[in-house]
N, C-alpha and C. Protein backbone atom coordinates (compact mmCIF):
# COMPACT_ATOMS: atom_id res chain seq x y z
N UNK A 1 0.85 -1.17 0.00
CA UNK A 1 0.00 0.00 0.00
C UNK A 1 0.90 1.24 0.00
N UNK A 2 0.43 2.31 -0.43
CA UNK A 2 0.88 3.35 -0.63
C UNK A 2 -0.05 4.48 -0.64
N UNK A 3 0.78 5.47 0.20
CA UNK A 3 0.04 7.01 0.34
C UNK A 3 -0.12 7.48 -1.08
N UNK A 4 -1.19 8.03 -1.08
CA UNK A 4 -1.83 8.47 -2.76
C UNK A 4 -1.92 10.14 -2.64
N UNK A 5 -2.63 10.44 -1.89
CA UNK A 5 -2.50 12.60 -1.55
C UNK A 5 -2.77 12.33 -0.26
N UNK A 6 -2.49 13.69 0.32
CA UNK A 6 -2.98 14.59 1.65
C UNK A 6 -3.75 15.65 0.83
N UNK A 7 -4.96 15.94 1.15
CA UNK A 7 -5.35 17.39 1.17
C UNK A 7 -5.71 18.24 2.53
N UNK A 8 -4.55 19.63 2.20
CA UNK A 8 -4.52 20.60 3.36
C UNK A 8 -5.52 21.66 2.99
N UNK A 9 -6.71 21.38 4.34
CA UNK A 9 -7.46 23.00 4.22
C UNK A 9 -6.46 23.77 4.60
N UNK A 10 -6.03 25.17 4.03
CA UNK A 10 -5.60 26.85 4.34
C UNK A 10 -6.41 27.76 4.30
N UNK A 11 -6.03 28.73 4.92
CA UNK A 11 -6.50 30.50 4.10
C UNK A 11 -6.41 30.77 2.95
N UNK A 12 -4.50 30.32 2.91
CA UNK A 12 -4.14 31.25 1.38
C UNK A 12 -3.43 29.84 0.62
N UNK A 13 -4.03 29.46 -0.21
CA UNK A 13 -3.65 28.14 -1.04
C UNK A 13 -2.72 28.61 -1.95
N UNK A 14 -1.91 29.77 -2.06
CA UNK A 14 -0.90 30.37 -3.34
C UNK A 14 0.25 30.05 -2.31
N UNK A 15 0.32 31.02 -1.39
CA UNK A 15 1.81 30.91 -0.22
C UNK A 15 1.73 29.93 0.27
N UNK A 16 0.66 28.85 0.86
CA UNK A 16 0.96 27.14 1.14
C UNK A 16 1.94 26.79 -0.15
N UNK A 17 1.12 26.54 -0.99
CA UNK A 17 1.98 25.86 -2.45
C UNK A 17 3.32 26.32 -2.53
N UNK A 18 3.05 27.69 -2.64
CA UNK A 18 4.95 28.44 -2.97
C UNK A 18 6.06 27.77 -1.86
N UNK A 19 5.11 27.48 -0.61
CA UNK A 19 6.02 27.02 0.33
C UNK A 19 6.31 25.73 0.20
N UNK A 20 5.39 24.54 -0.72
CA UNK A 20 5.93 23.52 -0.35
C UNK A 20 6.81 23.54 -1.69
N UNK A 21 6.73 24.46 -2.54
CA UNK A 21 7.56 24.13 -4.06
C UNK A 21 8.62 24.77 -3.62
N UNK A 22 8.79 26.16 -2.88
CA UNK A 22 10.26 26.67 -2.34
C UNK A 22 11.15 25.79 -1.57
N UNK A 23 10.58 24.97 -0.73
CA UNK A 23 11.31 24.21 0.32
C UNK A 23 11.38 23.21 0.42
N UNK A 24 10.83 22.74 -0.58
CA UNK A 24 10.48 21.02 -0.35
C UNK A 24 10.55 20.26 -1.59
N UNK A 25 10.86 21.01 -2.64
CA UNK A 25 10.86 20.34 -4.42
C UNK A 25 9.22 19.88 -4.65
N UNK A 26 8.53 20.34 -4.26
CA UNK A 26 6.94 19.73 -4.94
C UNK A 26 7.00 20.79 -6.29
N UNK A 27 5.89 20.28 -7.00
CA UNK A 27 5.84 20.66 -8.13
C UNK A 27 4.70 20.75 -8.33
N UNK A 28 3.92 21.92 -8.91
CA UNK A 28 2.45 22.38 -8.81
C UNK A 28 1.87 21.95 -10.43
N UNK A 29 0.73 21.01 -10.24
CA UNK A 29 0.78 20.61 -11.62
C UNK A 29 -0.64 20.71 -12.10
N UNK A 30 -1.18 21.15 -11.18
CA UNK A 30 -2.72 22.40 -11.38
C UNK A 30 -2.91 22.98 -10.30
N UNK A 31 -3.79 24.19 -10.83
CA UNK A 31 -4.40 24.75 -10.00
C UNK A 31 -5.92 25.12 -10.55
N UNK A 32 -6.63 24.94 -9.33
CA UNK A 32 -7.85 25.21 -10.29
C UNK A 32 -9.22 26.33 -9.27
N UNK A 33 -9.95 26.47 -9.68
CA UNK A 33 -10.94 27.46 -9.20
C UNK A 33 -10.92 28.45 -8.83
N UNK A 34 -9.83 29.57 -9.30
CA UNK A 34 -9.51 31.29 -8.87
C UNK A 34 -8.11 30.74 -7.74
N UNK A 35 -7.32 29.44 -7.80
CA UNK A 35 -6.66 29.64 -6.80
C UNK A 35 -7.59 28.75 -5.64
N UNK A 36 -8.44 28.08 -5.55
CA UNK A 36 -8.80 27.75 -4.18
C UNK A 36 -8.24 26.02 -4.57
N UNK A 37 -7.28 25.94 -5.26
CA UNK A 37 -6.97 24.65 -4.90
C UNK A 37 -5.66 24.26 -5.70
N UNK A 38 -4.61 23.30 -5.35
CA UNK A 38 -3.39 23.47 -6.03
C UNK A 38 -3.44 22.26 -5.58
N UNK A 39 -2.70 21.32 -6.77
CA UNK A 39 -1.89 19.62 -6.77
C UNK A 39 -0.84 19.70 -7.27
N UNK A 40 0.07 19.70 -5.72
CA UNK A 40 1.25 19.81 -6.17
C UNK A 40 1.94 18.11 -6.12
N UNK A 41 2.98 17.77 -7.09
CA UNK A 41 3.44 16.48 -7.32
C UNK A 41 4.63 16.37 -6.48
N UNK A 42 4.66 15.51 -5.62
CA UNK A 42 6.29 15.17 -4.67
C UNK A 42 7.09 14.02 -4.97
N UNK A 43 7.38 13.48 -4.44
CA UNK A 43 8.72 12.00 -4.35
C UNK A 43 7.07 11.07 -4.95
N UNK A 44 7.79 9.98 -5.95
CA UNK A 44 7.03 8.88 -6.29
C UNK A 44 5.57 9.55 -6.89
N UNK A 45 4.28 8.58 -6.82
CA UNK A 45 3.32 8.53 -6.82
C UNK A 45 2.50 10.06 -5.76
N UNK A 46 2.82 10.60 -5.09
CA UNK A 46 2.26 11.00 -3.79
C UNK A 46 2.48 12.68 -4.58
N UNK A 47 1.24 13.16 -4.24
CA UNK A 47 0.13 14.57 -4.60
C UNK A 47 -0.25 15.41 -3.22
N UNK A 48 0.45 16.20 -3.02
CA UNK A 48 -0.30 17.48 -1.69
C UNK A 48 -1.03 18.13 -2.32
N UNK A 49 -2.39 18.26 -2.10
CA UNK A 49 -3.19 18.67 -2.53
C UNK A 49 -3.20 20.09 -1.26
N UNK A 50 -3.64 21.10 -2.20
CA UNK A 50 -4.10 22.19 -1.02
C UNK A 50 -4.69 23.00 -1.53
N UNK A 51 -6.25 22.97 -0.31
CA UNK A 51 -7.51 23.40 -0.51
C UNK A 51 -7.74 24.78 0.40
N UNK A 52 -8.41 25.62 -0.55
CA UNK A 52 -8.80 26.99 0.80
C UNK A 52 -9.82 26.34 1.36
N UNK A 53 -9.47 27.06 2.89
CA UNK A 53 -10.29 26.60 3.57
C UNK A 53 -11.29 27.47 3.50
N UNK A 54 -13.07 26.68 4.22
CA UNK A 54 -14.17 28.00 4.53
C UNK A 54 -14.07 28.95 5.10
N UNK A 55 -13.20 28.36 6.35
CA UNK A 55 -12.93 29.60 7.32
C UNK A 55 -12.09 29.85 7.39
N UNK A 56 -11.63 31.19 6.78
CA UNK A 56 -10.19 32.06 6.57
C UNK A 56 -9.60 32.36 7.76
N UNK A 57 -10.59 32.37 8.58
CA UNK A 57 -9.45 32.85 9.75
C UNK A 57 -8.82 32.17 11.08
N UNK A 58 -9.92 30.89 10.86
CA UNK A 58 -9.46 29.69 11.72
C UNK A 58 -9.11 27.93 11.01
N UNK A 59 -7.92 27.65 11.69
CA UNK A 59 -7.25 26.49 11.63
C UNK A 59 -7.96 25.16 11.90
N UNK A 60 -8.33 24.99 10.66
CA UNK A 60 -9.29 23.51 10.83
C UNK A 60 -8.82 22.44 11.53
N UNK A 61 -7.29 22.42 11.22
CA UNK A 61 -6.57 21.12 11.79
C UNK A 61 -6.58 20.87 13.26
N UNK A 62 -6.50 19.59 14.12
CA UNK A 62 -6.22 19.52 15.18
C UNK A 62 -4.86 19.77 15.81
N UNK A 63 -4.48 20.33 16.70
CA UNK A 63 -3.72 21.36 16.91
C UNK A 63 -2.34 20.57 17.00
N UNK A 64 -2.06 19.28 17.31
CA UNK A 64 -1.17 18.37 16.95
C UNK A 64 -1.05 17.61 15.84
N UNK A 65 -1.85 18.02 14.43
CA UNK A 65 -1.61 17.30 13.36
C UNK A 65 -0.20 18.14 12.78
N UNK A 66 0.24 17.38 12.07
CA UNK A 66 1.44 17.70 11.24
C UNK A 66 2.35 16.36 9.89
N UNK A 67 2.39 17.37 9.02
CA UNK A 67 2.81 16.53 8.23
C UNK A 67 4.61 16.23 8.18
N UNK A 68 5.14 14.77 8.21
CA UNK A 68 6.84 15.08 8.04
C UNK A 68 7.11 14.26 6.83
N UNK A 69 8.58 14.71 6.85
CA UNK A 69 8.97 14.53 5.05
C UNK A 69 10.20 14.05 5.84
N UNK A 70 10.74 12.75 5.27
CA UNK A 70 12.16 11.98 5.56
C UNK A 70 13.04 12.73 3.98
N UNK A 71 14.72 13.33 4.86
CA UNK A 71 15.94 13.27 4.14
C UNK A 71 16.48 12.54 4.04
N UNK A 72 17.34 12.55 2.74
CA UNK A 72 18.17 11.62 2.63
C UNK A 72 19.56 11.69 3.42
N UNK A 73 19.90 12.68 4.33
CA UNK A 73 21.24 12.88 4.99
C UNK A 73 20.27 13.84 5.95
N UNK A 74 21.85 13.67 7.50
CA UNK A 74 21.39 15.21 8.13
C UNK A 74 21.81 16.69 7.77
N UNK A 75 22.77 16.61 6.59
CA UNK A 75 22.81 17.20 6.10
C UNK A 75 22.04 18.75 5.01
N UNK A 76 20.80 17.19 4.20
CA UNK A 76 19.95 17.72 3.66
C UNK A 76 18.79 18.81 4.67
N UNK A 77 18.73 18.07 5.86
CA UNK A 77 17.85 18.52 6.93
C UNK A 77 18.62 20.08 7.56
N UNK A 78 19.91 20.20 7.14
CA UNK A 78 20.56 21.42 7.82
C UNK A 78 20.46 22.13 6.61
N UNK A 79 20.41 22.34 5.42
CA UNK A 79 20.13 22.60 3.90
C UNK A 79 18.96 23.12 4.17
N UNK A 80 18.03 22.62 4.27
CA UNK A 80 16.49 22.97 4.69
C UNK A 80 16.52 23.87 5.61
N UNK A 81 16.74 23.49 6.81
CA UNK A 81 17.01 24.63 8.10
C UNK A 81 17.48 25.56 7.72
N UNK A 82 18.63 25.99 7.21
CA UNK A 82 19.06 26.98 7.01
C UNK A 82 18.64 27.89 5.56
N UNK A 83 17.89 27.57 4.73
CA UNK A 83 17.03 27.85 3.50
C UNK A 83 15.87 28.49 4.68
N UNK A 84 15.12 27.86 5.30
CA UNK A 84 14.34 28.05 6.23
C UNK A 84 14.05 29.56 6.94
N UNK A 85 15.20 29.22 8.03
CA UNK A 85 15.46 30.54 8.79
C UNK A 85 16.19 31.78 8.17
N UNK A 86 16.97 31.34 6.60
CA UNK A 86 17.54 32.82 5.81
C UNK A 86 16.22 33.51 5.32
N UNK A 87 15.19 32.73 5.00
CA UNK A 87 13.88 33.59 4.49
C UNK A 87 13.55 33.85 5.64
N UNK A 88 13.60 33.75 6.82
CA UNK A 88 12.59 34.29 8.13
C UNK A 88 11.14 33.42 8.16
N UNK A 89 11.14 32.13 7.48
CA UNK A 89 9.98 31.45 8.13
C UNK A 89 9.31 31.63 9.16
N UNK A 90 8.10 31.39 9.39
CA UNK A 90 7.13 30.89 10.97
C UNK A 90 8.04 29.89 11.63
N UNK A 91 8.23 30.13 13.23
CA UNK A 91 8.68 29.37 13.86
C UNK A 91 9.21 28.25 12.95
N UNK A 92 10.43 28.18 13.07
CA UNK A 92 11.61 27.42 12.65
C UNK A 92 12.16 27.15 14.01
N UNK A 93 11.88 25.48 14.35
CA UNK A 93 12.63 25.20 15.69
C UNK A 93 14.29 24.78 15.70
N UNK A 94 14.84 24.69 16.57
CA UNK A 94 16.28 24.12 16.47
C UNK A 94 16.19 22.92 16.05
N UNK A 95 17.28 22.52 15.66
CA UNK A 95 17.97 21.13 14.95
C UNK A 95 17.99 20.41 15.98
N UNK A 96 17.67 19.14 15.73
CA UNK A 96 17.68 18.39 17.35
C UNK A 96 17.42 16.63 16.96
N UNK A 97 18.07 15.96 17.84
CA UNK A 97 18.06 14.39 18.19
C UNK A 97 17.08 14.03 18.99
N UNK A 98 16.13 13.26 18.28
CA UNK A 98 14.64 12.80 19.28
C UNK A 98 14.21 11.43 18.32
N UNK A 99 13.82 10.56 19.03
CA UNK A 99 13.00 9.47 18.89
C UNK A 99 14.37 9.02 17.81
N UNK A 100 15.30 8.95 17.41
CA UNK A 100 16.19 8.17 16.40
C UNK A 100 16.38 9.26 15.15
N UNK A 101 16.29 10.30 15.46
CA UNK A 101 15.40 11.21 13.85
C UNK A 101 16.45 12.21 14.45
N UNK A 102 17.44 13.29 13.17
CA UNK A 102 17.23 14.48 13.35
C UNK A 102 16.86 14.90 12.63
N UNK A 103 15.95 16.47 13.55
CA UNK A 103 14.66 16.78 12.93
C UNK A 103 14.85 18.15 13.07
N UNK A 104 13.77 19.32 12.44
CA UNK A 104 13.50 20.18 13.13
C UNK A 104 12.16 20.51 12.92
N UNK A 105 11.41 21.57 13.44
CA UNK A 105 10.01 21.88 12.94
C UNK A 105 9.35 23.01 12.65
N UNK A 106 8.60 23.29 11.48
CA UNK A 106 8.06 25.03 10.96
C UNK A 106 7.22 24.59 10.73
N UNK A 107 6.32 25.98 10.81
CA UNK A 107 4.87 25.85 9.89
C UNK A 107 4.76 26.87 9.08
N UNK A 108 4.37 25.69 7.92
CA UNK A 108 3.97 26.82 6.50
C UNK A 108 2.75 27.45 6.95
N UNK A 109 2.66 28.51 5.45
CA UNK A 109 1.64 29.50 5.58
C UNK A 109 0.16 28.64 5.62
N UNK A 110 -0.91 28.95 6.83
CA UNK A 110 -1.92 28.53 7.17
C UNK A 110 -1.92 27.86 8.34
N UNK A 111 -0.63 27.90 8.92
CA UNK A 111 -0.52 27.22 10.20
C UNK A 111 0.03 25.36 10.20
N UNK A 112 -0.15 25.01 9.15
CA UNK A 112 0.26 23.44 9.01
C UNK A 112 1.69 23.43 9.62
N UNK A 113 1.81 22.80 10.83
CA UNK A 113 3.06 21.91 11.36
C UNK A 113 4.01 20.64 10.56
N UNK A 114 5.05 21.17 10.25
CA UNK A 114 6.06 20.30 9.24
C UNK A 114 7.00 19.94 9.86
N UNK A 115 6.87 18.57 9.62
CA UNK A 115 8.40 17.56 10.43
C UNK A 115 9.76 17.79 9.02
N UNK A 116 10.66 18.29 9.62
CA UNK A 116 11.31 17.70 8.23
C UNK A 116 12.81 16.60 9.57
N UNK A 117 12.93 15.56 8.85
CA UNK A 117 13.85 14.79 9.61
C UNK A 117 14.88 13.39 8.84
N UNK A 118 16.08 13.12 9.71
CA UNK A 118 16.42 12.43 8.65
C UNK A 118 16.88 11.10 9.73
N UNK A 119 16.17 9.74 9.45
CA UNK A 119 16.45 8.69 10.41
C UNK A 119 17.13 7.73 9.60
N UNK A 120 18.53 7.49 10.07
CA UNK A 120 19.15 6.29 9.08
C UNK A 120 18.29 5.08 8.61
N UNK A 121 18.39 4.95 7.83
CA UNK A 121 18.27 3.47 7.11
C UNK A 121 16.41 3.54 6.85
N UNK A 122 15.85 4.97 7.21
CA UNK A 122 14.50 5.12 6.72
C UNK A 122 14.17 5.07 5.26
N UNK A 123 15.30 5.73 4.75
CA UNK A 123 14.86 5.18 2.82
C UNK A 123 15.12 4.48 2.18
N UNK A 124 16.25 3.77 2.50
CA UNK A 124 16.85 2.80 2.10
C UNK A 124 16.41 1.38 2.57
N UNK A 125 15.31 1.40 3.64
CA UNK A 125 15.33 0.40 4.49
C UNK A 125 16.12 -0.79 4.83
N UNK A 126 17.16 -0.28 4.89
CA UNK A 126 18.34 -0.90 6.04
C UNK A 126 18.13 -0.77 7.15
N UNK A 127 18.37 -1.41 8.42
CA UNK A 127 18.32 -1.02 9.65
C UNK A 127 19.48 0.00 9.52
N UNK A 128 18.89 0.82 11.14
CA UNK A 128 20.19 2.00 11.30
C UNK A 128 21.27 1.04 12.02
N UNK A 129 22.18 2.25 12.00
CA UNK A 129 23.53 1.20 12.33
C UNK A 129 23.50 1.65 13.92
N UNK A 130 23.89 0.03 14.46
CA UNK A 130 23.96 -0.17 15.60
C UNK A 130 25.72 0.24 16.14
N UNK A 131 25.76 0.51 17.62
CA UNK A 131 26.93 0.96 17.71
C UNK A 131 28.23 -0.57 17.96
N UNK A 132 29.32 -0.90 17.49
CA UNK A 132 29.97 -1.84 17.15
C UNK A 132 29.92 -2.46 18.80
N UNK A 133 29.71 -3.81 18.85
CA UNK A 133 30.22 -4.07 20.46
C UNK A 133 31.33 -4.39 20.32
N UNK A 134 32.75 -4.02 21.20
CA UNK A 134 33.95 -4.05 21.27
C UNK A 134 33.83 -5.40 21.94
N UNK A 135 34.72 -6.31 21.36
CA UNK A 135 35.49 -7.59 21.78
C UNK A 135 36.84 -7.11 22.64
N UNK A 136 36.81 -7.81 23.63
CA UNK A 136 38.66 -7.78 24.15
C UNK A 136 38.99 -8.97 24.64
N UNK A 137 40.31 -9.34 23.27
CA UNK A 137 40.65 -10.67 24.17
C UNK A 137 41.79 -10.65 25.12
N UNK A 138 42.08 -11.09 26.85
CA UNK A 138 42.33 -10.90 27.15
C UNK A 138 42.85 -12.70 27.68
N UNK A 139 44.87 -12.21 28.28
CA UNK A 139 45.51 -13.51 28.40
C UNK A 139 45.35 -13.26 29.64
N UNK A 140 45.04 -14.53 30.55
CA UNK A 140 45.35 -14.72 31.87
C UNK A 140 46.49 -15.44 31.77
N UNK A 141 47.27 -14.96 33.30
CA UNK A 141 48.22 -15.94 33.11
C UNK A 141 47.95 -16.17 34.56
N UNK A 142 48.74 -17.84 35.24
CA UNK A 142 48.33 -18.17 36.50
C UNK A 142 49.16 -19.53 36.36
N UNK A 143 50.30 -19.25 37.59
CA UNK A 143 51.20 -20.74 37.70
C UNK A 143 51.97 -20.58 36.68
N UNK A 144 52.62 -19.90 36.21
CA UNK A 144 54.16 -19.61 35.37
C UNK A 144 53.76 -19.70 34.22
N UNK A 145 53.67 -20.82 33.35
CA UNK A 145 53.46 -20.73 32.29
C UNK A 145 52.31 -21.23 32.00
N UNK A 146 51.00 -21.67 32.77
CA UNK A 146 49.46 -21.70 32.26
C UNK A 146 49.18 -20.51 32.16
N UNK A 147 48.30 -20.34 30.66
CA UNK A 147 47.50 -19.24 30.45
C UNK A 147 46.49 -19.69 30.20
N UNK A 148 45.42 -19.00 30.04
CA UNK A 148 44.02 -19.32 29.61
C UNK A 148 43.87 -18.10 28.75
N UNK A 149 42.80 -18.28 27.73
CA UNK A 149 42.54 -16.91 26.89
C UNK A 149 41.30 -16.78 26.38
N UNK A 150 40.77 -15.56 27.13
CA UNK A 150 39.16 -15.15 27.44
C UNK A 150 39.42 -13.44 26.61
N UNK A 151 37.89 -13.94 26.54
CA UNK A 151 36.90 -12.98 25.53
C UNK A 151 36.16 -11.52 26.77
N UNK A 152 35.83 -10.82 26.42
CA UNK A 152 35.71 -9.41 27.25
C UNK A 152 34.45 -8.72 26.38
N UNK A 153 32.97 -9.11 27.09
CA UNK A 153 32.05 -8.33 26.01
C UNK A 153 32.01 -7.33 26.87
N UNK A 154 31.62 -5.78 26.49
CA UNK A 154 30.96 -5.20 27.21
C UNK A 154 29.63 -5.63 28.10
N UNK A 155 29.50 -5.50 29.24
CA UNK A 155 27.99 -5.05 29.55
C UNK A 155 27.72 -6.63 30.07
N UNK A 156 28.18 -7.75 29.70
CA UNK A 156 28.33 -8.93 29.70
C UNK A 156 29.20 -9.79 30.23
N UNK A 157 30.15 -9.19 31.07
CA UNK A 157 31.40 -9.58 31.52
C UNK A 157 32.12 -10.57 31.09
N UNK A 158 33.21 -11.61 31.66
CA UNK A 158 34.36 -12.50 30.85
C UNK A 158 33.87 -13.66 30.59
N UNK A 159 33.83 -13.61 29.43
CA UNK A 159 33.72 -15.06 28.78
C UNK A 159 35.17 -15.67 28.69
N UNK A 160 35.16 -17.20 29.06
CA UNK A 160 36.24 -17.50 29.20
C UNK A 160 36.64 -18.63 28.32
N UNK A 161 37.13 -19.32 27.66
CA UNK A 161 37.67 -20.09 26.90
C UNK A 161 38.65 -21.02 27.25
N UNK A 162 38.53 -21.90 27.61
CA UNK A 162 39.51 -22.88 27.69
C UNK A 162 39.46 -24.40 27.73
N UNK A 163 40.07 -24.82 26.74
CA UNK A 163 39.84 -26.36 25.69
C UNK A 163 38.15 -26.67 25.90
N UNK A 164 37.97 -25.69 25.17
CA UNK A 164 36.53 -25.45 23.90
C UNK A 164 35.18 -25.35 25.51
N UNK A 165 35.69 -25.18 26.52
CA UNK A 165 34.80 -24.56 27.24
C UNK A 165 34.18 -23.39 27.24
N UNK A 166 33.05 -22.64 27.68
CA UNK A 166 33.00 -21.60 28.14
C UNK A 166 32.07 -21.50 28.93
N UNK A 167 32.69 -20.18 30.07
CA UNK A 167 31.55 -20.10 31.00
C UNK A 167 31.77 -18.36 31.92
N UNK A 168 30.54 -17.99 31.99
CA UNK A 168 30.43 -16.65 32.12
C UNK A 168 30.70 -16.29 33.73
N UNK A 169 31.87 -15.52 33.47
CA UNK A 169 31.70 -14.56 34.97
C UNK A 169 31.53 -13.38 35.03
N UNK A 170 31.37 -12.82 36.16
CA UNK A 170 31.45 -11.59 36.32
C UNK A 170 31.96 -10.86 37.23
């Protein structure tokens, strides 16, 4: 399955659009009725539609809806940010590490709340990369020349090795 459109009620359906074609690569591929409605084309199959709303002066949406858009780097996401805050956007929040994502957050014209964020291995669907667990192998020595030679996980204490045993201490 696959997302097919969003349509956003606004006020002003010209500065929504300009905003998602300025900042976001959509591409406006009608507009129709004096302006009360624009389909703009994004990544793949997927259409933001944006509709004037009835009521010009209040925000239809529920006050925690928001739409987010995955980067391909955090890079791209600091590209954005800073495109962002050189025009003087609506609230443009700081750059920030939350839930696995860096993200930040604005709202275009009409009040719509925008995630923009970039979580490894979200487009590519790879898992994100886990942090390496360090091995240490370590020689005991005990009685001159017996050694034994054990393994060191983090977090997991000494695994020990000797003629094809093992057994965990800590």
């Amino acid at each position: 399955m696959q997302l097919n459109h969003l349509d956003l009620p606004v006020p002003d359906v010209v500065s929504t659009a300009s905003f998602f074609e300025t900042y976001f690569g959509f591409t406006r591929t009608e507009t129709k009725g004096n302006n009360g409605m624009a389909v703009l084309k994004g990544g793949g199959a997927f259409e933001l539609v944006i509709t004037r709303s009835r009521e010009a002066s209040a925000l239809p949406l529920p006050k925690t809806f928001h739409i987010g858009f995955l980067l391909a780097s955090q890079q791209a996401v600091q590209d954005v940010h800073h495109k962002l805050t050189e025009a003087k956007q609506d609230s443009v929040s700081p750059l920030n590490n939350m839930r696995g994502s860096y993200l930040f957050y604005c709202h275009a014209p009409g009040g719509v709340l925008v995630e923009v964020a970039h979580r490894p291995g979200a487009l590519t669907g790879a898992p994100p990369r886990l942090k390496r667990r360090r091995w240490r192998r370590v020689v005991e020595v005990s009685r001159g020349r017996n050694y034994r030679v054990a393994t060191m996980l983090p977090g997991r204490g000494l695994i020990r090795g000797d003629s094809g045993e093992r057994e965990r201490t800590t």
